[in-house]
C-alpha atoms as a PDB file:
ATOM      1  CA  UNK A   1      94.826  67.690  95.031  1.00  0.00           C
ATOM      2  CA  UNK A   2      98.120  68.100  93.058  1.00  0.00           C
ATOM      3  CA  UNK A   3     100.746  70.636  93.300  1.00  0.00           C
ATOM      4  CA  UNK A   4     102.410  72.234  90.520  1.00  0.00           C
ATOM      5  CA  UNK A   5     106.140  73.095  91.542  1.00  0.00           C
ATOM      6  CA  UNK A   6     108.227  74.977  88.575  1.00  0.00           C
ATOM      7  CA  UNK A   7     111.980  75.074  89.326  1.00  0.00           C
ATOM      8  CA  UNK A   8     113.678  78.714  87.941  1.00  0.00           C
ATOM      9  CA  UNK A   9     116.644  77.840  85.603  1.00  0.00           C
ATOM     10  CA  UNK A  10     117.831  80.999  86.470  1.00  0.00           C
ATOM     11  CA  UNK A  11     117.999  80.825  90.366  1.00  0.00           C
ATOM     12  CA  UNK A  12     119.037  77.100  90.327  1.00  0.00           C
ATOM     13  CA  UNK A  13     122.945  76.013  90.768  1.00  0.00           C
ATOM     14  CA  UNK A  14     124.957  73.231  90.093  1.00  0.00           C
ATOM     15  CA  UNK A  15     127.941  72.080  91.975  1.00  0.00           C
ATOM     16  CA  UNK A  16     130.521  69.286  91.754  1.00  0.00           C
ATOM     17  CA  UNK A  17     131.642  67.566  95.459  1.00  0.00           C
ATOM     18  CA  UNK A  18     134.425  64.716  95.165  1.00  0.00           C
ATOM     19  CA  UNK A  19     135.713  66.264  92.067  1.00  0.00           C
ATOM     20  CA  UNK A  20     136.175  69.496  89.759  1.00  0.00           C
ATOM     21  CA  UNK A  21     132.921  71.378  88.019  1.00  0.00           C
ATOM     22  CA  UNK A  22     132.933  69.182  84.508  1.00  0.00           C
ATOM     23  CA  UNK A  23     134.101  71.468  81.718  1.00  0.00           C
ATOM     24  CA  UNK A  24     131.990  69.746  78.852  1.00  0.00           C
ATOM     25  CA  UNK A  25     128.658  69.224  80.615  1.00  0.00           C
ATOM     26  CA  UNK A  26     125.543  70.836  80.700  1.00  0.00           C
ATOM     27  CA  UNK A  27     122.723  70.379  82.399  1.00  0.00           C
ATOM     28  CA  UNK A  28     118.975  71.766  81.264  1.00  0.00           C
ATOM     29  CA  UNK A  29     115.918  72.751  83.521  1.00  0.00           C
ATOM     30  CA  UNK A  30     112.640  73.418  81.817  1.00  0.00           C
ATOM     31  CA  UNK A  31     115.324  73.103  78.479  1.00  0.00           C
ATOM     32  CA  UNK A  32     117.278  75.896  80.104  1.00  0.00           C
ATOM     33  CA  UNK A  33     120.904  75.770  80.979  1.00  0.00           C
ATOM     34  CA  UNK A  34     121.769  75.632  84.507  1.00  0.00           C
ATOM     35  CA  UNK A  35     124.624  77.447  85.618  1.00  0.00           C
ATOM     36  CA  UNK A  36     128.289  75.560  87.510  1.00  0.00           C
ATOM     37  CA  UNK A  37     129.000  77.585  90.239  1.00  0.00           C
ATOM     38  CA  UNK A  38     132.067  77.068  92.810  1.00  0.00           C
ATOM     39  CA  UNK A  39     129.897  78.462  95.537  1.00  0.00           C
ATOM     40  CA  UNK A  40     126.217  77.869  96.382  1.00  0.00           C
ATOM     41  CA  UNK A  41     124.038  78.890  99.715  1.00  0.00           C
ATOM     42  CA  UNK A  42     122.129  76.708 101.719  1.00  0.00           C
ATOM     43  CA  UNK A  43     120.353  77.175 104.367  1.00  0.00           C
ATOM     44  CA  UNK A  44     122.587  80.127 105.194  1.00  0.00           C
ATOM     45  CA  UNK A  45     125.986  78.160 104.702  1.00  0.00           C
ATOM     46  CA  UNK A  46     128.240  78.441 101.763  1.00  0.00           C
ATOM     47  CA  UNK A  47     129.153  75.237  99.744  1.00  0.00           C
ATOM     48  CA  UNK A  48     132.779  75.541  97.773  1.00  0.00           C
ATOM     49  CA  UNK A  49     133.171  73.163  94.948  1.00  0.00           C
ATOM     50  CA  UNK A  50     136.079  70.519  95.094  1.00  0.00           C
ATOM     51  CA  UNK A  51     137.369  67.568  96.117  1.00  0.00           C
ATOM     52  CA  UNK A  52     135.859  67.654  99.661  1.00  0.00           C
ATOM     53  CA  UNK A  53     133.322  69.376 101.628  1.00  0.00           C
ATOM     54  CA  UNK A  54     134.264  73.076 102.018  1.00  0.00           C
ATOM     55  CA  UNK A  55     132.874  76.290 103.805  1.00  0.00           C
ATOM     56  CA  UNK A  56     133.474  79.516 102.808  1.00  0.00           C
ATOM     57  CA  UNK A  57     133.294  81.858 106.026  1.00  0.00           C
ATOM     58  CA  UNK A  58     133.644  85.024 104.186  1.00  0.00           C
ATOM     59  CA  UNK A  59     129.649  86.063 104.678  1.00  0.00           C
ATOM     60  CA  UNK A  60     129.957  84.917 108.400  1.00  0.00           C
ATOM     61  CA  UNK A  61     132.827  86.800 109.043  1.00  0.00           C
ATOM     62  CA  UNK A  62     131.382  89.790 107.103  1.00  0.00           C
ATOM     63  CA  UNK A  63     128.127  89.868 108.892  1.00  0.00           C
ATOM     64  CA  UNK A  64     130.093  89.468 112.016  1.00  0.00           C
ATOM     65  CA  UNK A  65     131.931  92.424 111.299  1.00  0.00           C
ATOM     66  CA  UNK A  66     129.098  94.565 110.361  1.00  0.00           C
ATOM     67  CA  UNK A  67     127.703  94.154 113.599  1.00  0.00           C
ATOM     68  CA  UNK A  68     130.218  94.290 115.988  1.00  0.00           C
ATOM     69  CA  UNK A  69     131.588  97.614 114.362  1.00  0.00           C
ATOM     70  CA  UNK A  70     128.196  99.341 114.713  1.00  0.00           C
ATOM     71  CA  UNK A  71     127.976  98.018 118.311  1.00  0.00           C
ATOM     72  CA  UNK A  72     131.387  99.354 119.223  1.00  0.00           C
ATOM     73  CA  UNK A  73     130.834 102.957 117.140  1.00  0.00           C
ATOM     74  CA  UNK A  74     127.781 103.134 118.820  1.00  0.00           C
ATOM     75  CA  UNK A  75     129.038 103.171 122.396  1.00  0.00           C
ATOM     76  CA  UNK A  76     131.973 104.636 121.897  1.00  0.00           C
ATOM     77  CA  UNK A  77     135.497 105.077 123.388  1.00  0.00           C
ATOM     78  CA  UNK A  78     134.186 105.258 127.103  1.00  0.00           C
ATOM     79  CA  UNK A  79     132.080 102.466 126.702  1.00  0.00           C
ATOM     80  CA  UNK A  80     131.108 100.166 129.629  1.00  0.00           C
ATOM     81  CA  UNK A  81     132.391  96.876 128.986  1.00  0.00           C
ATOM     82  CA  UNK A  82     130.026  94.855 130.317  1.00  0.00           C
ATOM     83  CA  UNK A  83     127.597  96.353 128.477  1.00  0.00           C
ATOM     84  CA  UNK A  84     129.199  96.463 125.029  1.00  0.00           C
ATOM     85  CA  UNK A  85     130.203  92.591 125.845  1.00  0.00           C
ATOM     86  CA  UNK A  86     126.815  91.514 126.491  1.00  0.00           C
ATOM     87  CA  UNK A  87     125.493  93.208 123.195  1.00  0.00           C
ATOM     88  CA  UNK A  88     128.299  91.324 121.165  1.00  0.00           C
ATOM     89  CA  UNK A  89     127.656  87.846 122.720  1.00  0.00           C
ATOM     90  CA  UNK A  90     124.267  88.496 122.077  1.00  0.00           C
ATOM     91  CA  UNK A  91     123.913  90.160 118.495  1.00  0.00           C
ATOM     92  CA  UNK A  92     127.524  88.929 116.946  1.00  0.00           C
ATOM     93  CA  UNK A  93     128.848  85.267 118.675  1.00  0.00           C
ATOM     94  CA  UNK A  94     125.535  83.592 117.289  1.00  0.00           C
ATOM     95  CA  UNK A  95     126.456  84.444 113.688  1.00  0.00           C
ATOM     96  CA  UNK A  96     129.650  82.983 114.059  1.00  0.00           C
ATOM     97  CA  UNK A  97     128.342  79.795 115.891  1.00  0.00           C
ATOM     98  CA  UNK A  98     125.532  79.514 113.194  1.00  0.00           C
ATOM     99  CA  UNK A  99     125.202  75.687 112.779  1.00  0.00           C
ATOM    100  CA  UNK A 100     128.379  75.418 113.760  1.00  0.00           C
ATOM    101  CA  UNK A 101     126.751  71.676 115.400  1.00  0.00           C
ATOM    102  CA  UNK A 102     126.909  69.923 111.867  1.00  0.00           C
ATOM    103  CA  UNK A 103     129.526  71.667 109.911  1.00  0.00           C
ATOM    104  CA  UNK A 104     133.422  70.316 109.824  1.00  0.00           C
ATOM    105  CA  UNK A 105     135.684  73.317 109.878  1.00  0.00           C
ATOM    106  CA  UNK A 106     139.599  72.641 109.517  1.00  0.00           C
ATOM    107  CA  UNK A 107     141.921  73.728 111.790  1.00  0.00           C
ATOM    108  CA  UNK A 108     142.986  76.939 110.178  1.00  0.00           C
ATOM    109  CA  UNK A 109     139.573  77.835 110.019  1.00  0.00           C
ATOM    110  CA  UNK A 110     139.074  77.382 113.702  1.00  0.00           C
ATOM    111  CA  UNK A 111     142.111  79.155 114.486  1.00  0.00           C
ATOM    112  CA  UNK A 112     140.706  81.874 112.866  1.00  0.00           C
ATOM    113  CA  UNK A 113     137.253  82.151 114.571  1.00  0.00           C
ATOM    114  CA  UNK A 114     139.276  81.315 117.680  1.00  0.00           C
ATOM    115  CA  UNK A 115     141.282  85.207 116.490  1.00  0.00           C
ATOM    116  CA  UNK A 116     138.116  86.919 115.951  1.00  0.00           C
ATOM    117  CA  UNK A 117     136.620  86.115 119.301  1.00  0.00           C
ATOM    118  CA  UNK A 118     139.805  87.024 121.448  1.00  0.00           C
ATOM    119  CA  UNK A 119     140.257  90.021 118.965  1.00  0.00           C
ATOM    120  CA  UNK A 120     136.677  91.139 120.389  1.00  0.00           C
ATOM    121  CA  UNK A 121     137.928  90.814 124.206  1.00  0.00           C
ATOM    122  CA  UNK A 122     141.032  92.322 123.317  1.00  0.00           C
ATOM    123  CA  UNK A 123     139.305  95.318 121.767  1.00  0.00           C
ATOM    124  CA  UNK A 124     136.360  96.203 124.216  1.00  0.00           C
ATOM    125  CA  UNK A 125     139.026  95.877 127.389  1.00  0.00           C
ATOM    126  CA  UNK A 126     141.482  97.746 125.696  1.00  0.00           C
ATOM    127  CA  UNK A 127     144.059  95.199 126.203  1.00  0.00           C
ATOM    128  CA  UNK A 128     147.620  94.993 124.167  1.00  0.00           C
ATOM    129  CA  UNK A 129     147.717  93.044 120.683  1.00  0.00           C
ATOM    130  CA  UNK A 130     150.644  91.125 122.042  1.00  0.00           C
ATOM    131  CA  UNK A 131     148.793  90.048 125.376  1.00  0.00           C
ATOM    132  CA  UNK A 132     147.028  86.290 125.016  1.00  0.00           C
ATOM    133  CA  UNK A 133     143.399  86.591 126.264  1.00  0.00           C
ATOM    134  CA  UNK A 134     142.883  83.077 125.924  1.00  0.00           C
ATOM    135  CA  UNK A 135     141.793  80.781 127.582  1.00  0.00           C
ATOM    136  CA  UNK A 136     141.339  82.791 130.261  1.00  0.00           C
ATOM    137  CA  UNK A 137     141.564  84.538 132.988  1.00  0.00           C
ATOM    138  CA  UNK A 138     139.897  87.356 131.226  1.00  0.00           C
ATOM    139  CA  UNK A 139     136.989  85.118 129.348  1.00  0.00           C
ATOM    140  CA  UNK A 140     136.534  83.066 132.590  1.00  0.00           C
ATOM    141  CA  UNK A 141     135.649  86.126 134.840  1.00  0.00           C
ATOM    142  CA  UNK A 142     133.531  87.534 132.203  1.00  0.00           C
ATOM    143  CA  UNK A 143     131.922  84.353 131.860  1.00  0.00           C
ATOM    144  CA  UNK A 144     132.526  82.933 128.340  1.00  0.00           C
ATOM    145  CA  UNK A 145     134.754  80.704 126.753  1.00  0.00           C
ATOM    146  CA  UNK A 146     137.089  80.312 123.613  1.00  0.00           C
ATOM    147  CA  UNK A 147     134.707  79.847 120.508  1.00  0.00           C
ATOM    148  CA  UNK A 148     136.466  76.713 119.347  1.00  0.00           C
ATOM    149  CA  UNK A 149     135.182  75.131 123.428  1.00  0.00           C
ATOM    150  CA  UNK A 150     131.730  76.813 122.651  1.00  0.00           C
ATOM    151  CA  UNK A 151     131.719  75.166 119.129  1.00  0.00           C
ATOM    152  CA  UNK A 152     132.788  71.747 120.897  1.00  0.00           C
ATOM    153  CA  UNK A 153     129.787  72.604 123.633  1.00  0.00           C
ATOM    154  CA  UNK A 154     127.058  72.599 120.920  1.00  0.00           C
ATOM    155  CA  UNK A 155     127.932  69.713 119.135  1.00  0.00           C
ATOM    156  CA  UNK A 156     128.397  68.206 122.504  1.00  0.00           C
ATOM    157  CA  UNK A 157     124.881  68.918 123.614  1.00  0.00           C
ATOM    158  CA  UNK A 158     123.481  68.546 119.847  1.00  0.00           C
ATOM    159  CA  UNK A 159     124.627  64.655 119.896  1.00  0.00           C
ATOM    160  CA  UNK A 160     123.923  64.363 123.099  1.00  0.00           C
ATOM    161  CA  UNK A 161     120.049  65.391 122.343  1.00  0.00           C
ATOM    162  CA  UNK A 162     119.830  63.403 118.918  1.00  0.00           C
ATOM    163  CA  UNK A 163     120.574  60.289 121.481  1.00  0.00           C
ATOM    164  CA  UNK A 164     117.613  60.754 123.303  1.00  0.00           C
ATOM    165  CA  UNK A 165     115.133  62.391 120.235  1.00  0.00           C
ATOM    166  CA  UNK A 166     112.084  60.949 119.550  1.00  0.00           C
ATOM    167  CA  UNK A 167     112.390  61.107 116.866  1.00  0.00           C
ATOM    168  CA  UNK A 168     113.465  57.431 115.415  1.00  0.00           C
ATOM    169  CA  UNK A 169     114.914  58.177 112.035  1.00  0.00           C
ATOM    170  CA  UNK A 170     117.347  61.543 113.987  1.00  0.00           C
ATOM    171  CA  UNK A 171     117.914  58.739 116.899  1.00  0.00           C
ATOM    172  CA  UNK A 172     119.083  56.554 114.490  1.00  0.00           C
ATOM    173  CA  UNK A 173     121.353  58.989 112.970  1.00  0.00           C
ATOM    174  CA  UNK A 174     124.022  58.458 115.931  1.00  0.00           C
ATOM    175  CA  UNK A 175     124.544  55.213 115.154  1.00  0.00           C
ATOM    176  CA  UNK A 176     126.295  56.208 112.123  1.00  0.00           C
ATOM    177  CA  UNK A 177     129.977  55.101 112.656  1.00  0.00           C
ATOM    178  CA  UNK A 178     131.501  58.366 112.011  1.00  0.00           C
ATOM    179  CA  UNK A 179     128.847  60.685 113.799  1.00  0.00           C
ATOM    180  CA  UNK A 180     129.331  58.180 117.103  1.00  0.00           C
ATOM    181  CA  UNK A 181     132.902  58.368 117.052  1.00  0.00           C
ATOM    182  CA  UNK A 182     133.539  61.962 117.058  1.00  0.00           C
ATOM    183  CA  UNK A 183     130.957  62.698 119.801  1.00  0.00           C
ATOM    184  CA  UNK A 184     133.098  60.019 122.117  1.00  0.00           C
ATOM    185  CA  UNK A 185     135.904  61.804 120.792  1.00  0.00           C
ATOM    186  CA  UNK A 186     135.027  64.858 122.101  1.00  0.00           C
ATOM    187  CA  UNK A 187     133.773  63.128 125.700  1.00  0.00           C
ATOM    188  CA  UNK A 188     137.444  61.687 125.775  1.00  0.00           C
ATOM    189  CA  UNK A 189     138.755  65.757 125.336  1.00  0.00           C
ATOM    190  CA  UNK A 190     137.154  66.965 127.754  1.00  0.00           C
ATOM    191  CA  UNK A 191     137.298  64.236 130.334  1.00  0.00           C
ATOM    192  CA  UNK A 192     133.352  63.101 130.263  1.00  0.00           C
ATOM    193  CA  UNK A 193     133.038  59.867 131.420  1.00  0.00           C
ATOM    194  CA  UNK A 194     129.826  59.047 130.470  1.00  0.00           C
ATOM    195  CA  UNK A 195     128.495  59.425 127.286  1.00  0.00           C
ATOM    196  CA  UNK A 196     124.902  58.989 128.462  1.00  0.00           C
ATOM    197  CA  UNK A 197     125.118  61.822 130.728  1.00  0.00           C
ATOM    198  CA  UNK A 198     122.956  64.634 130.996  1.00  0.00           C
ATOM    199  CA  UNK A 199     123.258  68.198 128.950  1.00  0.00           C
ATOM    200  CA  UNK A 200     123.735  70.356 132.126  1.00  0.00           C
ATOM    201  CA  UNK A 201     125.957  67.720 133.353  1.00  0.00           C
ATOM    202  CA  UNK A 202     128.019  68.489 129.977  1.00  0.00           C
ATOM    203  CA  UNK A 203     128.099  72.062 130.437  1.00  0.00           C
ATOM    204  CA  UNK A 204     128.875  71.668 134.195  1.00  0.00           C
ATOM    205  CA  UNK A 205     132.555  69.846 133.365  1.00  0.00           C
ATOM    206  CA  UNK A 206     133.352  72.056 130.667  1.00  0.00           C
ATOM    207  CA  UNK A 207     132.874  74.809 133.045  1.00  0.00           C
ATOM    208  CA  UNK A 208     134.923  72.836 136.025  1.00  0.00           C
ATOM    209  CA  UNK A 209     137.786  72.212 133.280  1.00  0.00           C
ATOM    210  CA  UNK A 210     137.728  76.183 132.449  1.00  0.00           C
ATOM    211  CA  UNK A 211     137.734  77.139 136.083  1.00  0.00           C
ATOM    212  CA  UNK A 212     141.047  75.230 136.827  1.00  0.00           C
ATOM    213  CA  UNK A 213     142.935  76.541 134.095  1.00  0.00           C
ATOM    214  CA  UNK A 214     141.911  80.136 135.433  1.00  0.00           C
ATOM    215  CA  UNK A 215     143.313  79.392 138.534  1.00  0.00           C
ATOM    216  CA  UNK A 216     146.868  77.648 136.716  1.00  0.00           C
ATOM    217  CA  UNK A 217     146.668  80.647 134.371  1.00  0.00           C
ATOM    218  CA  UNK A 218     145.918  83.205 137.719  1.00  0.00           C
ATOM    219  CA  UNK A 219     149.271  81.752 139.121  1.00  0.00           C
END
């Protein structure tokens, strides 16, 4: 049985990764033109053009937006915030962590997820701009974290479970030097001895580690 798959010039893209979109080139589908773009979608991520691998968060942060205004309009200015917090971890933190496991943000772009997420706390408890909410004591006692930690916590527990997959050819996919490396970077930050431990065992020290600066913090 065959299978006849027609590509649509018209909802195909192309774009350049090492390097600028080439001025002079074009490319034909079906002896159609297919358009240079300097932003594509996949799988729900945005692509920028250039000379390395880029993501654009302005969707994420958009659709984060979205939905933690209508959360907050809808239970207003004498909201309970325990209830308004556990809508927004539930409908709005997930859109910002969305495969957060396999991309590579930089450091400004961290910074500012790490702004949004405290700029959530700050708003549901009222507290002043000025006043740091992070790491804690406020996120400790409601019992979350800093999204850059819960970032690091996925891709913790995501190598941790390609290790161990059954998956030979995803197994063999932490050998890669790079991949490897960064996950026993990220052991070494957060003071996991072993490598080969278990996920809950993960979670458990990152949750030990967040306890004790609470308690500097407290004092």
């Amino acid at each position: 049985m065959g299978y006849r798959i027609r590509f649509n010039p018209l909802k195909s893209q192309l774009l350049t990764i090492g390097g600028d979109n080439p001025p002079g080139c074009q490319l034909l589908l079906d002896n159609k033109p297919v358009q240079w773009c300097v932003r594509v979608k996949y799988l729900g991520i945005y692509l920028l053009a250039g000379k390395t691998v880029k993501i654009d968060l302005t969707v994420t942060k958009g659709k984060y937006y979205g939905c933690y205004n209508s959360i907050t309009s809808v239970c207003g200015k004498q909201r309970n915030e325990t209830v308004t917090l556990h809508l927004v971890k539930t409908y709005c933190l997930p859109r910002l962590l969305y495969a957060c496991e396999v991309l590579s943000f930089s450091n400004v772009q961290t910074h500012e997820l790490d702004v949004i997420w405290n700029n959530a706390f700050r708003r549901i408890f009222n507290c002043f701009w000025q006043e740091s909410v992070k790491p804690l004591p406020l996120q400790y006692f409601c019992s979350s974290l800093p999204l850059s930690w819960l970032m690091d916590e996925r891709r913790l527990v995501f190598y941790r479970k390609t290790m161990v997959h059954s998956n030979i050819v995803i197994k063999t996919l932490m050998s890669v030097s790079g991949v490897y490396f960064d996950y026993i970077g990220l052991c070494h930050k957060y003071q996991i001895p072993n490598p080969y431990c278990s996920v809950s065992y993960i979670k458990h020290e990152r949750f030990i580690r967040q306890s004790e600066t609470a308690d500097n913090t407290a004092q």
